[in-house]
Protein backbone atom coordinates (compact mmCIF):
# COMPACT_ATOMS: atom_id res chain seq x y z
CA UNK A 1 -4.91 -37.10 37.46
CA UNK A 2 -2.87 -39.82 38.88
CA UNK A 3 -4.99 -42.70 38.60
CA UNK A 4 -2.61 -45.60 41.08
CA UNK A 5 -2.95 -42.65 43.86
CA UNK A 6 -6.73 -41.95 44.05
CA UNK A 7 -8.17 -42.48 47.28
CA UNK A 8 -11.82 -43.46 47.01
CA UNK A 9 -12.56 -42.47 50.32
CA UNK A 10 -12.10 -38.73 49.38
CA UNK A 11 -14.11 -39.36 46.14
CA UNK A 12 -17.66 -38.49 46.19
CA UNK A 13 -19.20 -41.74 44.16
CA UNK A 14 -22.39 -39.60 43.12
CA UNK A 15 -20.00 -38.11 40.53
CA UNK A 16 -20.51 -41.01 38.65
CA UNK A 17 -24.11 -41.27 38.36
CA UNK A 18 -23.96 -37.73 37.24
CA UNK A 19 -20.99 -38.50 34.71
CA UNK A 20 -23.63 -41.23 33.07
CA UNK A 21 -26.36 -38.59 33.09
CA UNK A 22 -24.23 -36.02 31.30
CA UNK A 23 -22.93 -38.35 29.01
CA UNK A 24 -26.19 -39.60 27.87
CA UNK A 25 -28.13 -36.55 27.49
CA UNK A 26 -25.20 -34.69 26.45
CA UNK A 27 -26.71 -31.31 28.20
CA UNK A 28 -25.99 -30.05 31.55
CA UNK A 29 -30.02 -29.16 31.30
CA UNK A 30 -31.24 -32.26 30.54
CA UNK A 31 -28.62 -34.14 32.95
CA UNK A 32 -29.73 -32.09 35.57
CA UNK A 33 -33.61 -32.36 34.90
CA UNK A 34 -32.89 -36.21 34.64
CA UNK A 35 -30.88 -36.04 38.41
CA UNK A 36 -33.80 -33.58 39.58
CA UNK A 37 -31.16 -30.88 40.51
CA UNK A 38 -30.80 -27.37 39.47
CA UNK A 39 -28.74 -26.64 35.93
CA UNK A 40 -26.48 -24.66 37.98
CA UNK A 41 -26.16 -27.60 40.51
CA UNK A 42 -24.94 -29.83 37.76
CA UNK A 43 -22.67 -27.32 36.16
CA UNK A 44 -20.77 -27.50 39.77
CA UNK A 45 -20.70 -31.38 39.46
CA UNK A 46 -19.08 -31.31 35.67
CA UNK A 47 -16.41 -28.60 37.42
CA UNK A 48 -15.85 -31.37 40.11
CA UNK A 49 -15.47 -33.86 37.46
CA UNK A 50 -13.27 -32.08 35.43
CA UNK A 51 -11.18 -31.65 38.34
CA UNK A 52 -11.54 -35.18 39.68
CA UNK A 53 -9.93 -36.55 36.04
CA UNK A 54 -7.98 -33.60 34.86
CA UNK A 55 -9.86 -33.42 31.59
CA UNK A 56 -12.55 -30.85 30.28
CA UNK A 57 -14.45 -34.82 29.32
CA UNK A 58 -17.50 -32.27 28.20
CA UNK A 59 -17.07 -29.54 25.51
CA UNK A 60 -19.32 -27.16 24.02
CA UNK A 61 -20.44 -27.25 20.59
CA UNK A 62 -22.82 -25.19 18.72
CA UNK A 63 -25.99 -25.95 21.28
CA UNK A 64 -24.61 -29.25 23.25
CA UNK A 65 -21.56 -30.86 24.38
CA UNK A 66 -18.77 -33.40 23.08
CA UNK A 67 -17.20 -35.87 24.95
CA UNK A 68 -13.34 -36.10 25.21
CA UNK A 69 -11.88 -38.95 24.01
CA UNK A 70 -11.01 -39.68 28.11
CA UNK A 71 -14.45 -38.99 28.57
CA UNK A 72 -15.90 -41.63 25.76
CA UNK A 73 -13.24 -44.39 26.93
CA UNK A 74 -15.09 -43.80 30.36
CA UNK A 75 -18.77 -43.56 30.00
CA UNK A 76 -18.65 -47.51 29.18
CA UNK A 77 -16.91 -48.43 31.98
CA UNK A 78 -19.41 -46.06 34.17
CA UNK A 79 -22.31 -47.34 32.86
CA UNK A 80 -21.11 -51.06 33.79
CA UNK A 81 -20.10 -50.15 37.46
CA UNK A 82 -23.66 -48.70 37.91
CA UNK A 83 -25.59 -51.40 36.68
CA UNK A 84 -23.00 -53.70 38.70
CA UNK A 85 -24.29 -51.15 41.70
CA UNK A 86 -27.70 -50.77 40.43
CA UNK A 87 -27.92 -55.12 40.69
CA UNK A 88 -26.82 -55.39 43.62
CA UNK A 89 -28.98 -53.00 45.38
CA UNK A 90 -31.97 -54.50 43.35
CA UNK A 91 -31.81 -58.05 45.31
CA UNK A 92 -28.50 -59.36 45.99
CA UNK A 93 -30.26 -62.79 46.37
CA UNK A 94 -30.64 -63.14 42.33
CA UNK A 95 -28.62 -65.09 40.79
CA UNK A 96 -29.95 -66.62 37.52
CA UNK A 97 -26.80 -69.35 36.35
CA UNK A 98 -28.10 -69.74 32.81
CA UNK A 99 -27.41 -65.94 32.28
CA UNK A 100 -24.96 -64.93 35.05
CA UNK A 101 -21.26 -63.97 34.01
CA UNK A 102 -19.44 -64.48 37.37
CA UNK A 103 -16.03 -66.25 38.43
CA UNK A 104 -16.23 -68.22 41.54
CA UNK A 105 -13.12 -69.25 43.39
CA UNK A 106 -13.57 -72.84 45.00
CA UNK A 107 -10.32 -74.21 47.46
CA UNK A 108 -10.39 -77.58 46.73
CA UNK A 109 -7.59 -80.42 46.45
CA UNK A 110 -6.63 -81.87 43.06
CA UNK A 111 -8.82 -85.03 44.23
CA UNK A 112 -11.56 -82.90 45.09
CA UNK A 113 -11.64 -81.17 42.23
CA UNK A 114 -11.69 -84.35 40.18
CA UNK A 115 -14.61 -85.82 42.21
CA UNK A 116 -16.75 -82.95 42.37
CA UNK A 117 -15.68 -79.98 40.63
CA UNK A 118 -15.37 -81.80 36.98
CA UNK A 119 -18.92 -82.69 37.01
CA UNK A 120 -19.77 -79.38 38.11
CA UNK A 121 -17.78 -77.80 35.12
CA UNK A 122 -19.53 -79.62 32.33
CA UNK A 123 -23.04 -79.04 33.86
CA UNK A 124 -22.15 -75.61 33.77
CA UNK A 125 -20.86 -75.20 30.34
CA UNK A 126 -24.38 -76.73 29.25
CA UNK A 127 -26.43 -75.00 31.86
CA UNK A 128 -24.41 -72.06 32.96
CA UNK A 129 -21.95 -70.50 30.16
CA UNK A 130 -21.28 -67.58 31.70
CA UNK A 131 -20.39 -69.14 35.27
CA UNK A 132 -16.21 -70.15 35.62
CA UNK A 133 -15.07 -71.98 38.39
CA UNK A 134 -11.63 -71.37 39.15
CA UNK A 135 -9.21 -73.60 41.91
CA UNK A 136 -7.41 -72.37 44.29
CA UNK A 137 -5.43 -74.99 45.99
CA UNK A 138 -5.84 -74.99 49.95
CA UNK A 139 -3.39 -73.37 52.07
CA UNK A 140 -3.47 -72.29 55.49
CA UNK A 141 -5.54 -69.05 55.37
CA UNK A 142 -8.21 -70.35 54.14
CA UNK A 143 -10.37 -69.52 56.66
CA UNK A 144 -9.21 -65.79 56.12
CA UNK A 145 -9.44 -65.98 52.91
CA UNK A 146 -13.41 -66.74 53.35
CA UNK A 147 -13.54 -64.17 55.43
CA UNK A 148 -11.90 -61.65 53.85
CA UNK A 149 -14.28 -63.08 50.58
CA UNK A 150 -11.52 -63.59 48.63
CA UNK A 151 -12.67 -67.41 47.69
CA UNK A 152 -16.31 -68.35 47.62
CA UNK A 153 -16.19 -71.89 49.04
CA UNK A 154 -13.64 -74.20 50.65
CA UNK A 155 -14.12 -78.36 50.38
CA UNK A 156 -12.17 -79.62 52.67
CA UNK A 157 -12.32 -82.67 55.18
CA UNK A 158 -13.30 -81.30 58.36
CA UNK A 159 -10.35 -82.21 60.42
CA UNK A 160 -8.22 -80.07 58.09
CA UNK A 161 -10.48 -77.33 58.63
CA UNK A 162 -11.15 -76.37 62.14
CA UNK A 163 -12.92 -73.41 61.66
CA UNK A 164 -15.59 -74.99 59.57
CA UNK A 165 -17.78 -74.20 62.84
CA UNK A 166 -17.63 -70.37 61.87
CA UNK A 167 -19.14 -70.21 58.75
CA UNK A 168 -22.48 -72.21 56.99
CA UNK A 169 -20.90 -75.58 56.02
CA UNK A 170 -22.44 -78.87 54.45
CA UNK A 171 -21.22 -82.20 54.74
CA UNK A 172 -21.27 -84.02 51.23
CA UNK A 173 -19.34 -87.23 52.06
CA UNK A 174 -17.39 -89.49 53.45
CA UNK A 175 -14.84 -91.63 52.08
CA UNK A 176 -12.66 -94.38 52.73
CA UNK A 177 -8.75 -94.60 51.81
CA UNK A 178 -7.24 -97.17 49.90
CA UNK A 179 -3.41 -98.15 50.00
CA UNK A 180 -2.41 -99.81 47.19
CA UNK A 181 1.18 -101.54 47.23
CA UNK A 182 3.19 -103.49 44.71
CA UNK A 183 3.33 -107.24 46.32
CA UNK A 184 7.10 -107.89 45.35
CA UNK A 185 7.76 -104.45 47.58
């Protein structure tokens, strides 16, 4: 199978769930009894899968079945997209910092980030372990950027971002410049 050209349009998802089943009951019977579909039902989904990755990934032995080596280096990375899935579908509202392991992209100046984005970093590393912040400088897509979810939250004065209007914003401050200049210039 040539993984850089699958569409995942034209892939039915559901194989997956019934990839996990198989490889954790290692039985088409049991997988399908598990899925509440007919043995035959499931033998049809291995065919598909076996066709969908271009590997037998299930073989008999004696009474049951042995994974392929594709198969095995797989079945982790499965079992991690479903419960990704599985979490999200559960409440997408959760989010518990002190045992979350996410990234989230902040567009902030180098200022910025010094204000308010250092603090934030060492209350997370006490509070939040698992939680990264990572910078992205700002640039002028940021408000497509939002959109398109890319980053998770821009800081920004308002007047250098228009389009604050269009999405939930917060005002935190306001500050004050300061010139300093050398008296002999």
């Amino acid at each position: 199978m040539d993984r850089t050209r699958v569409d995942i349009n034209q892939v039915d998802l559901n194989l997956l769930v019934a990839f996990d089943a198989l490889m954790s009951e290692g039985s088409v019977t049991r997988a399908a009894a598990r899925l509440s579909v007919g043995q035959s039902a499931m033998s049809s989904t291995l065919a598909r899968l076996r066709k969908l990755f271009d590997d037998p990934l299930l073989m008999r032995e004696g009474r049951g079945l042995i994974a392929t080596p594709l198969a095995e280096s797989l079945a982790k990375q499965v079992r991690e997209v479903l419960d990704q899935i599985e979490s999200i579908l559960t409440d997408p509202t959760d989010f518990y910092p002190a045992s979350d392991k996410r990234t989230f992209t902040v567009v902030a100046s180098d200022v910025l980030s010094v204000i308010l984005l250092k603090p934030l970093r060492a209350r997370l590393a006490v509070e939040a372990p698992g939680v990264r912040i990572e910078v992205s400088p700002p640039a002028v897509d940021d408000a497509e950027r939002l959109k398109r979810n890319q980053v998770d939250l821009v800081v920004t004065p308002r007047d250098a971002f228009p389009e604050y209007e269009n999405f939930r914003s917060t005002f935190l401050f306001s500050d004050r410049h300061l010139c300093a200049v050398d008296v002999h210039n």
